[in-house]
Protein backbone atom coordinates (compact mmCIF):
# COMPACT_ATOMS: atom_id res chain seq x y z
CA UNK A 1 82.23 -67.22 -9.68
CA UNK A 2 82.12 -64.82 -12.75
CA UNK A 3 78.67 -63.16 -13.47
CA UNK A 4 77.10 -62.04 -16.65
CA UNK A 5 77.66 -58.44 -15.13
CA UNK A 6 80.99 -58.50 -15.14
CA UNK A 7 80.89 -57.52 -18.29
CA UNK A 8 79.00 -55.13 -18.64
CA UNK A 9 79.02 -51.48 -17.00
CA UNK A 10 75.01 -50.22 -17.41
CA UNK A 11 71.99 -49.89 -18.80
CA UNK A 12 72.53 -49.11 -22.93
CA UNK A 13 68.69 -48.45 -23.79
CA UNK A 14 65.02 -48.86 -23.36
CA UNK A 15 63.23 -49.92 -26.43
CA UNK A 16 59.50 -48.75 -27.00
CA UNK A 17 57.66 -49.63 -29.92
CA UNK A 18 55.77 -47.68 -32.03
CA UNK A 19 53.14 -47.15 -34.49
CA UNK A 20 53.50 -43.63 -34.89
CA UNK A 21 57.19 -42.90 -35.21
CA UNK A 22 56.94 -39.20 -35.57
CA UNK A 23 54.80 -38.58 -32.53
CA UNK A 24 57.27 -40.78 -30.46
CA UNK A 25 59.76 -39.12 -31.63
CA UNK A 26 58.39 -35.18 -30.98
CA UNK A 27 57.25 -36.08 -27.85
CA UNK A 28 60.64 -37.22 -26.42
CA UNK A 29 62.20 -34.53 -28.16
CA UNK A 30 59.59 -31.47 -26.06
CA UNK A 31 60.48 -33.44 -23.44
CA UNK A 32 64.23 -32.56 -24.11
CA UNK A 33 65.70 -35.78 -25.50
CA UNK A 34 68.13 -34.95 -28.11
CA UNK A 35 67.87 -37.50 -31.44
CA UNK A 36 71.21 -38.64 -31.71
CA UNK A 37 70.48 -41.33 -34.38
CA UNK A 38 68.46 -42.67 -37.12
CA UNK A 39 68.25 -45.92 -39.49
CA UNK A 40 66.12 -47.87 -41.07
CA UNK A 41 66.94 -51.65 -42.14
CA UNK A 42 65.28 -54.83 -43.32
CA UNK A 43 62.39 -54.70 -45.45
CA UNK A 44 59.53 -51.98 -45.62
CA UNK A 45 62.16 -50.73 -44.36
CA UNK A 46 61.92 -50.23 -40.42
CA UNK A 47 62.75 -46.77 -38.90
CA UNK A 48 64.76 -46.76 -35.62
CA UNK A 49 65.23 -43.69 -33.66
CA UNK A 50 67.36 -43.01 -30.58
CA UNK A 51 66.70 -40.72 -28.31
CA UNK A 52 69.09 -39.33 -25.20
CA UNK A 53 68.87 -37.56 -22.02
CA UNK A 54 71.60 -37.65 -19.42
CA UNK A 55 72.98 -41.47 -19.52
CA UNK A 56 69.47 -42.26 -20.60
CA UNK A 57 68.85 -43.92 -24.22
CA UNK A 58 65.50 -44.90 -25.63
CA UNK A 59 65.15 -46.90 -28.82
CA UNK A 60 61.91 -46.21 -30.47
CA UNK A 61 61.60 -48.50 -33.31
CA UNK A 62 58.35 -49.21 -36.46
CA UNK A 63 55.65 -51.75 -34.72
CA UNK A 64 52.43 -51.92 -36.55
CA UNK A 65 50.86 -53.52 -33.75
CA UNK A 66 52.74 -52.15 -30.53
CA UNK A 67 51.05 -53.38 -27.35
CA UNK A 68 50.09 -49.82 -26.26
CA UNK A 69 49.90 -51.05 -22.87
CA UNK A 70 52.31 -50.95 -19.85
CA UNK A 71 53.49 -54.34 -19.47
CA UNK A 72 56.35 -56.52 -18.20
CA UNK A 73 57.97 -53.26 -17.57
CA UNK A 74 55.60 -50.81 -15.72
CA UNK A 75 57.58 -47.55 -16.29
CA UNK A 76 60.35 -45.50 -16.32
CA UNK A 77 61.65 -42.97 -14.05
CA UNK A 78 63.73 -39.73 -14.88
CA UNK A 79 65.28 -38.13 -12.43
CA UNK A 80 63.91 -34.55 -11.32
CA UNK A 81 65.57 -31.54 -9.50
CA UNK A 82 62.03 -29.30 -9.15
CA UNK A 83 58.83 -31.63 -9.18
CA UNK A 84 56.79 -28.66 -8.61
CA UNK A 85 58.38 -26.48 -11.77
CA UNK A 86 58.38 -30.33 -13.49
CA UNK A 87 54.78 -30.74 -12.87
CA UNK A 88 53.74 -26.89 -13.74
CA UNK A 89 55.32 -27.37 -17.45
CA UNK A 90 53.63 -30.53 -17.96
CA UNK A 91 50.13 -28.93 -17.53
CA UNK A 92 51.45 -26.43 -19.60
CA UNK A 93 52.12 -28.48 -22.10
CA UNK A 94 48.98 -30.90 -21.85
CA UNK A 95 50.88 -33.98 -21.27
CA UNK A 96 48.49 -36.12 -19.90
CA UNK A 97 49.48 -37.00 -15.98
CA UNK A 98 48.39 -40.32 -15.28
CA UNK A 99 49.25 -40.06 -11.55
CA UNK A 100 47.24 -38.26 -8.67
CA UNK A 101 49.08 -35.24 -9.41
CA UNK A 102 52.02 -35.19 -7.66
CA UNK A 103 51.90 -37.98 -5.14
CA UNK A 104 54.81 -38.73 -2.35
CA UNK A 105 56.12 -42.31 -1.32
CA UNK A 106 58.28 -42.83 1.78
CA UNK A 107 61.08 -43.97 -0.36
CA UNK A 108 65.10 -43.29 0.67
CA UNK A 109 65.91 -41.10 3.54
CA UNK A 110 63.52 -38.21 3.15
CA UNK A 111 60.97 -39.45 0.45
CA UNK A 112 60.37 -38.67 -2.91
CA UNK A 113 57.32 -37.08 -5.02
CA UNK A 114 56.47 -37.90 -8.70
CA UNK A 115 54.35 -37.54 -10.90
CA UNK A 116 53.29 -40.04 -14.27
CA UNK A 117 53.21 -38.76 -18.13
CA UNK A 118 51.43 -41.24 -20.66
CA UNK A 119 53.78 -41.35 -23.81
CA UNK A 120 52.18 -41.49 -27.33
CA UNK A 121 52.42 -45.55 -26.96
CA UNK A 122 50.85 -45.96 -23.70
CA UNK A 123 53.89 -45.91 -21.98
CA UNK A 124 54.43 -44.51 -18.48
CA UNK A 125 57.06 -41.72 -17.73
CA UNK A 126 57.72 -41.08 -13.78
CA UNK A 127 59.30 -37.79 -13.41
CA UNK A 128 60.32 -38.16 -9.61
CA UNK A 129 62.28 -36.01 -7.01
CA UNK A 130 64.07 -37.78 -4.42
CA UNK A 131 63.87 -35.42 -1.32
């Protein structure tokens, strides 16, 4: 029996909604996203932005009244290669860590640490090193 996946071949983008489009926007970008594209539509007219790293795509799109709340969706996870260098710049940086610090979960073979960034919208962004 044919699925609705067969169709398709991955994830295409996260949207997050957002009062503040230009803080959404610089934040992702410090965090090394690259803006790849921009457009605005309808009436007012509504901004959309799109923002990549690696295979990952975030639309952040106008919202006068986003939820600035983790929801449905608790977070999202980017992959990391050095948690400890990762978790060092973000101090740096004065992104504010939601997490414990850098906390470990016995996840896959040998574990993995993360750590959780608040995003100008309330959203949660788990950098996290599979060990």
């Amino acid at each position: 029996m044919a699925k609705l996946m067969d169709y398709c071949d991955g994830v295409q983008h996260i949207g997050i909604p957002t009062a503040d489009m230009a803080a959404t926007c610089k934040f992702y970008e410090e965090l090394g996203f690259e803006n790849v594209h921009q457009a605005e539509f309808g009436e007012g007219p509504q901004h959309v932005c799109f923002l990549k790293f690696q295979n990952l795509v975030l639309e952040c799109y106008d919202e006068p009244n986003p939820a600035g709340q983790a929801g449905a969706i608790n977070h999202f996870a980017i992959n990391c290669t050095d948690i400890d260098g990762a978790y060092k710049l973000a101090q740096e940086k004065g992104y504010k860590v939601v997490s414990e610090g850098i906390e470990a979960l016995p996840f896959w073979e040998k574990g993995i640490r993360f750590f959780i960034i608040e995003g100008p919208n309330k959203e949660r962004v788990e950098i996290d090193q599979i060990l």
